[in-house]
Protein backbone atom coordinates (compact mmCIF):
# COMPACT_ATOMS: atom_id res chain seq x y z
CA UNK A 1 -25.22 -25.77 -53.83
CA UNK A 2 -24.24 -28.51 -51.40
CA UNK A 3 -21.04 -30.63 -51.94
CA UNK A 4 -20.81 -33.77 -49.98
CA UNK A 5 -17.50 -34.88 -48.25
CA UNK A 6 -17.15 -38.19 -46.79
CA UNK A 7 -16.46 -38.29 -43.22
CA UNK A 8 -12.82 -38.49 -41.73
CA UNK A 9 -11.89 -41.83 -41.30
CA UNK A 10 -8.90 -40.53 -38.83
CA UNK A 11 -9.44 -37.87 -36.14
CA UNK A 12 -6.38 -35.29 -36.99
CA UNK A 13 -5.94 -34.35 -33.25
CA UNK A 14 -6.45 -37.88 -31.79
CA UNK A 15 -5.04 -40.06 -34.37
CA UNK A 16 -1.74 -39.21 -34.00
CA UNK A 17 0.07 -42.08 -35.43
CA UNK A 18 -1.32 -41.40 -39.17
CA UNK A 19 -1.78 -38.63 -41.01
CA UNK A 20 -3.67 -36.89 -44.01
CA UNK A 21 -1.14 -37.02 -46.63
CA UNK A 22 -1.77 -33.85 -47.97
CA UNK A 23 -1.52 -32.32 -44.51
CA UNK A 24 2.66 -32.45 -44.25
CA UNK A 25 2.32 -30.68 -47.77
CA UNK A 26 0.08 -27.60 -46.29
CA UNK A 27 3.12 -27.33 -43.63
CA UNK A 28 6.10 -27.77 -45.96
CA UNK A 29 4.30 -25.19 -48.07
CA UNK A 30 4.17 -23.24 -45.28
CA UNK A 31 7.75 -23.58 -43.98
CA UNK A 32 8.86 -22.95 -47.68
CA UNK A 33 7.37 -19.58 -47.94
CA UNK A 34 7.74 -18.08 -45.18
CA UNK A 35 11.77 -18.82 -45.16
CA UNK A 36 11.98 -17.74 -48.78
CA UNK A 37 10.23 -14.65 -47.48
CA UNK A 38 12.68 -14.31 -45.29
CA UNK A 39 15.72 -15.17 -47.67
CA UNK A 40 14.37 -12.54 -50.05
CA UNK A 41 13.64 -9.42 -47.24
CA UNK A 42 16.76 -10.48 -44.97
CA UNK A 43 14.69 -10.83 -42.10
CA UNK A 44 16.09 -13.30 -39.91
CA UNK A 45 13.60 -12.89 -37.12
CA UNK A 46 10.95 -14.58 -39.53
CA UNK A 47 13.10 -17.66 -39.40
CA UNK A 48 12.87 -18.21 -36.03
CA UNK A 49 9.02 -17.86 -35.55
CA UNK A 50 9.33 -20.62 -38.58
CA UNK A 51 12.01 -22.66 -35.86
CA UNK A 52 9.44 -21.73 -33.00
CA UNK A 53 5.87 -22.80 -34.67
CA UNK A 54 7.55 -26.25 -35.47
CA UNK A 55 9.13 -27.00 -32.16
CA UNK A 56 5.24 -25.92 -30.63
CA UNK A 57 3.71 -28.06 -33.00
CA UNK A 58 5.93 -31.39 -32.19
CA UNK A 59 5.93 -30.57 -28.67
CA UNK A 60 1.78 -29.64 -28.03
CA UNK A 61 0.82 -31.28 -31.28
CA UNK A 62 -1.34 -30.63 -34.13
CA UNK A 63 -3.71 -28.05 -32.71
CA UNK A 64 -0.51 -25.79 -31.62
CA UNK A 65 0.46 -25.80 -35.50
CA UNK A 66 -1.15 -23.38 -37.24
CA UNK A 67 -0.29 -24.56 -40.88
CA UNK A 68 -1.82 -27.78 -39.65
CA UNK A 69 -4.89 -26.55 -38.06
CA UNK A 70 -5.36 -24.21 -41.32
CA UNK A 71 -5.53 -27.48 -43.04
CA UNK A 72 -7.43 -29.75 -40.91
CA UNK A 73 -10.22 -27.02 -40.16
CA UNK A 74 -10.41 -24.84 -43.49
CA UNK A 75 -8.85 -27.27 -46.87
CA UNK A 76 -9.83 -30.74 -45.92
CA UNK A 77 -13.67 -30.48 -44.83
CA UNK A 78 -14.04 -28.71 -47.99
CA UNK A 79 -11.41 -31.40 -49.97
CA UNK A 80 -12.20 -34.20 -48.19
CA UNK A 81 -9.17 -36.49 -46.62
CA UNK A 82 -6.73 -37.82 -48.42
CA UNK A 83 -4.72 -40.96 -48.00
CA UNK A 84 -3.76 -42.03 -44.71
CA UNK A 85 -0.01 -42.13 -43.93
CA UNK A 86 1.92 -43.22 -41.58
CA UNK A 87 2.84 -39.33 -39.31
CA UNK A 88 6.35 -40.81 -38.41
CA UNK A 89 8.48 -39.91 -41.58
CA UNK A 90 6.66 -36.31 -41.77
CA UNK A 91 7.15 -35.96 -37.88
CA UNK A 92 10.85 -36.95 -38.53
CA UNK A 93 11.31 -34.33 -41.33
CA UNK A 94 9.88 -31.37 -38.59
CA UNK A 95 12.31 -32.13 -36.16
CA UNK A 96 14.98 -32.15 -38.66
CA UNK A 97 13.29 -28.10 -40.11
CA UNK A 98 13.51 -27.61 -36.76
CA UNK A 99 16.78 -28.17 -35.65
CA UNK A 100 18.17 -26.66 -38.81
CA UNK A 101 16.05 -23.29 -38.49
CA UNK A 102 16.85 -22.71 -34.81
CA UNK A 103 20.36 -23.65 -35.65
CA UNK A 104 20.19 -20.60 -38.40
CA UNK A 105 18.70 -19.03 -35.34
CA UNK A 106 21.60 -19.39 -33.21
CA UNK A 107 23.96 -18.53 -36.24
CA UNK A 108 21.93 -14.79 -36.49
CA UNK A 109 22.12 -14.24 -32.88
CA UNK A 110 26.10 -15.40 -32.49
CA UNK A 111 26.55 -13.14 -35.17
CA UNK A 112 27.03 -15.79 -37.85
CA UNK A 113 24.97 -14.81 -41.02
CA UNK A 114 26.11 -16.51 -43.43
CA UNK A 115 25.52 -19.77 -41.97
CA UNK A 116 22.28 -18.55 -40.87
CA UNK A 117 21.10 -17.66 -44.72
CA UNK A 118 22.76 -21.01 -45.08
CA UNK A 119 20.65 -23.24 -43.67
CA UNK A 120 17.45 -21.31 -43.81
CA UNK A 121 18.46 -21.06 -47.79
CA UNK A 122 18.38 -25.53 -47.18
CA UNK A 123 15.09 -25.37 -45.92
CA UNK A 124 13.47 -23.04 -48.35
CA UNK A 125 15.07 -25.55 -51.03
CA UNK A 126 13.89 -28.93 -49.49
CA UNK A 127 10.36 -27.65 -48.06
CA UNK A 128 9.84 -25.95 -51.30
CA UNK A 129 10.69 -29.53 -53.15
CA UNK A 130 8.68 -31.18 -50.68
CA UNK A 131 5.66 -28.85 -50.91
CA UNK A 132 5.81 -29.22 -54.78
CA UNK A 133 6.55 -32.80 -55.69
CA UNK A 134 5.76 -34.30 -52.40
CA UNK A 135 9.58 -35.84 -52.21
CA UNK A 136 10.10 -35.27 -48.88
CA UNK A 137 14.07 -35.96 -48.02
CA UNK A 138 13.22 -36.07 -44.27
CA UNK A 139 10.67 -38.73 -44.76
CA UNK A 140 13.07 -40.60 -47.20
CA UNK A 141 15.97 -40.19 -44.34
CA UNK A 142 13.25 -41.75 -41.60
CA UNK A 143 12.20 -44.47 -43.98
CA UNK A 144 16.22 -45.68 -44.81
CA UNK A 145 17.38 -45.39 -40.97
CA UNK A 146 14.00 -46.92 -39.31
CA UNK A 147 11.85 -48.45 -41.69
CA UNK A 148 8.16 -48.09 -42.18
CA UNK A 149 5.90 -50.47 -41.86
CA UNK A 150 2.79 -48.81 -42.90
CA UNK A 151 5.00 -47.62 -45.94
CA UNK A 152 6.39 -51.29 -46.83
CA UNK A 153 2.64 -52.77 -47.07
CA UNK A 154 1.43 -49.74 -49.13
CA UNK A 155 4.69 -50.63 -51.63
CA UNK A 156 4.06 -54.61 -51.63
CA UNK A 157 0.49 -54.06 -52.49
């Protein structure tokens, strides 16, 4: 049996200014599991490779991110894309995972653990919200402090 899927209407390593919407989801799903995995075996090592694979994917971009690549190259040729969004507010929310787990990071190493668990336990929380309902706090902050103007004509349509 064949199933048809339409043809990408943005190129995920090229177009860099939008995004599959589904795609921050596949990463935030990502991010939440493996720091609840790492809340619930105490291994603090786990949240830095979490800290790490962000800061490689907003540095070299999407095809250095291996939840994104797992999406772009295994889920959506077989779902087809979803709506295009604008990849600020999603970008916005990594850098904030990212500063927060390699924060943690720093806490472990310095010897601070509790405010390690801390803000890994934050993550896990707000990934794991974002992952589920798609309310993505980072992509709310972006939208209040910058705007969005992609976002603004989606809402006055």
């Amino acid at each position: 049996m064949t199933v048809f899927v339409a043809a990408r209407t943005a190129d995920p390593y090229r177009d860099t200014s939008v995004i599959d919407a589904r795609a921050p989801r596949a990463n935030q799903t990502f991010v939440a599991a493996i720091t609840l995995l790492a809340l619930i075996t105490g291994t603090a090592w786990l949240v830095a490779i979490v800290a790490v694979q962000l800061v490689v994917g907003l540095t070299l971009g999407r095809r250095w991110c291996l939840p994104c690549v797992t999406y772009f190259e295994l889920i959506q040729p077989r779902l087809g894309e979803g709506p295009i969004e604008d990849a600020r507010p999603p970008r916005f929310a990594n850098v904030l995972g990212a500063c927060v787990l390699t924060a943690a990071t720093v806490a472990f190493v310095t010897g601070m653990p509790v405010v390690g668990w801390t803000l890994t336990a934050l993550v896990a929380v707000l990934a794991g919200l974002a992952a589920l309902s798609g309310l993505c706090l980072g992509c709310i902050v972006y939208r209040r402090l910058f705007g969005c103007a992609v976002c603004d004509a989606q809402s006055a349509a």
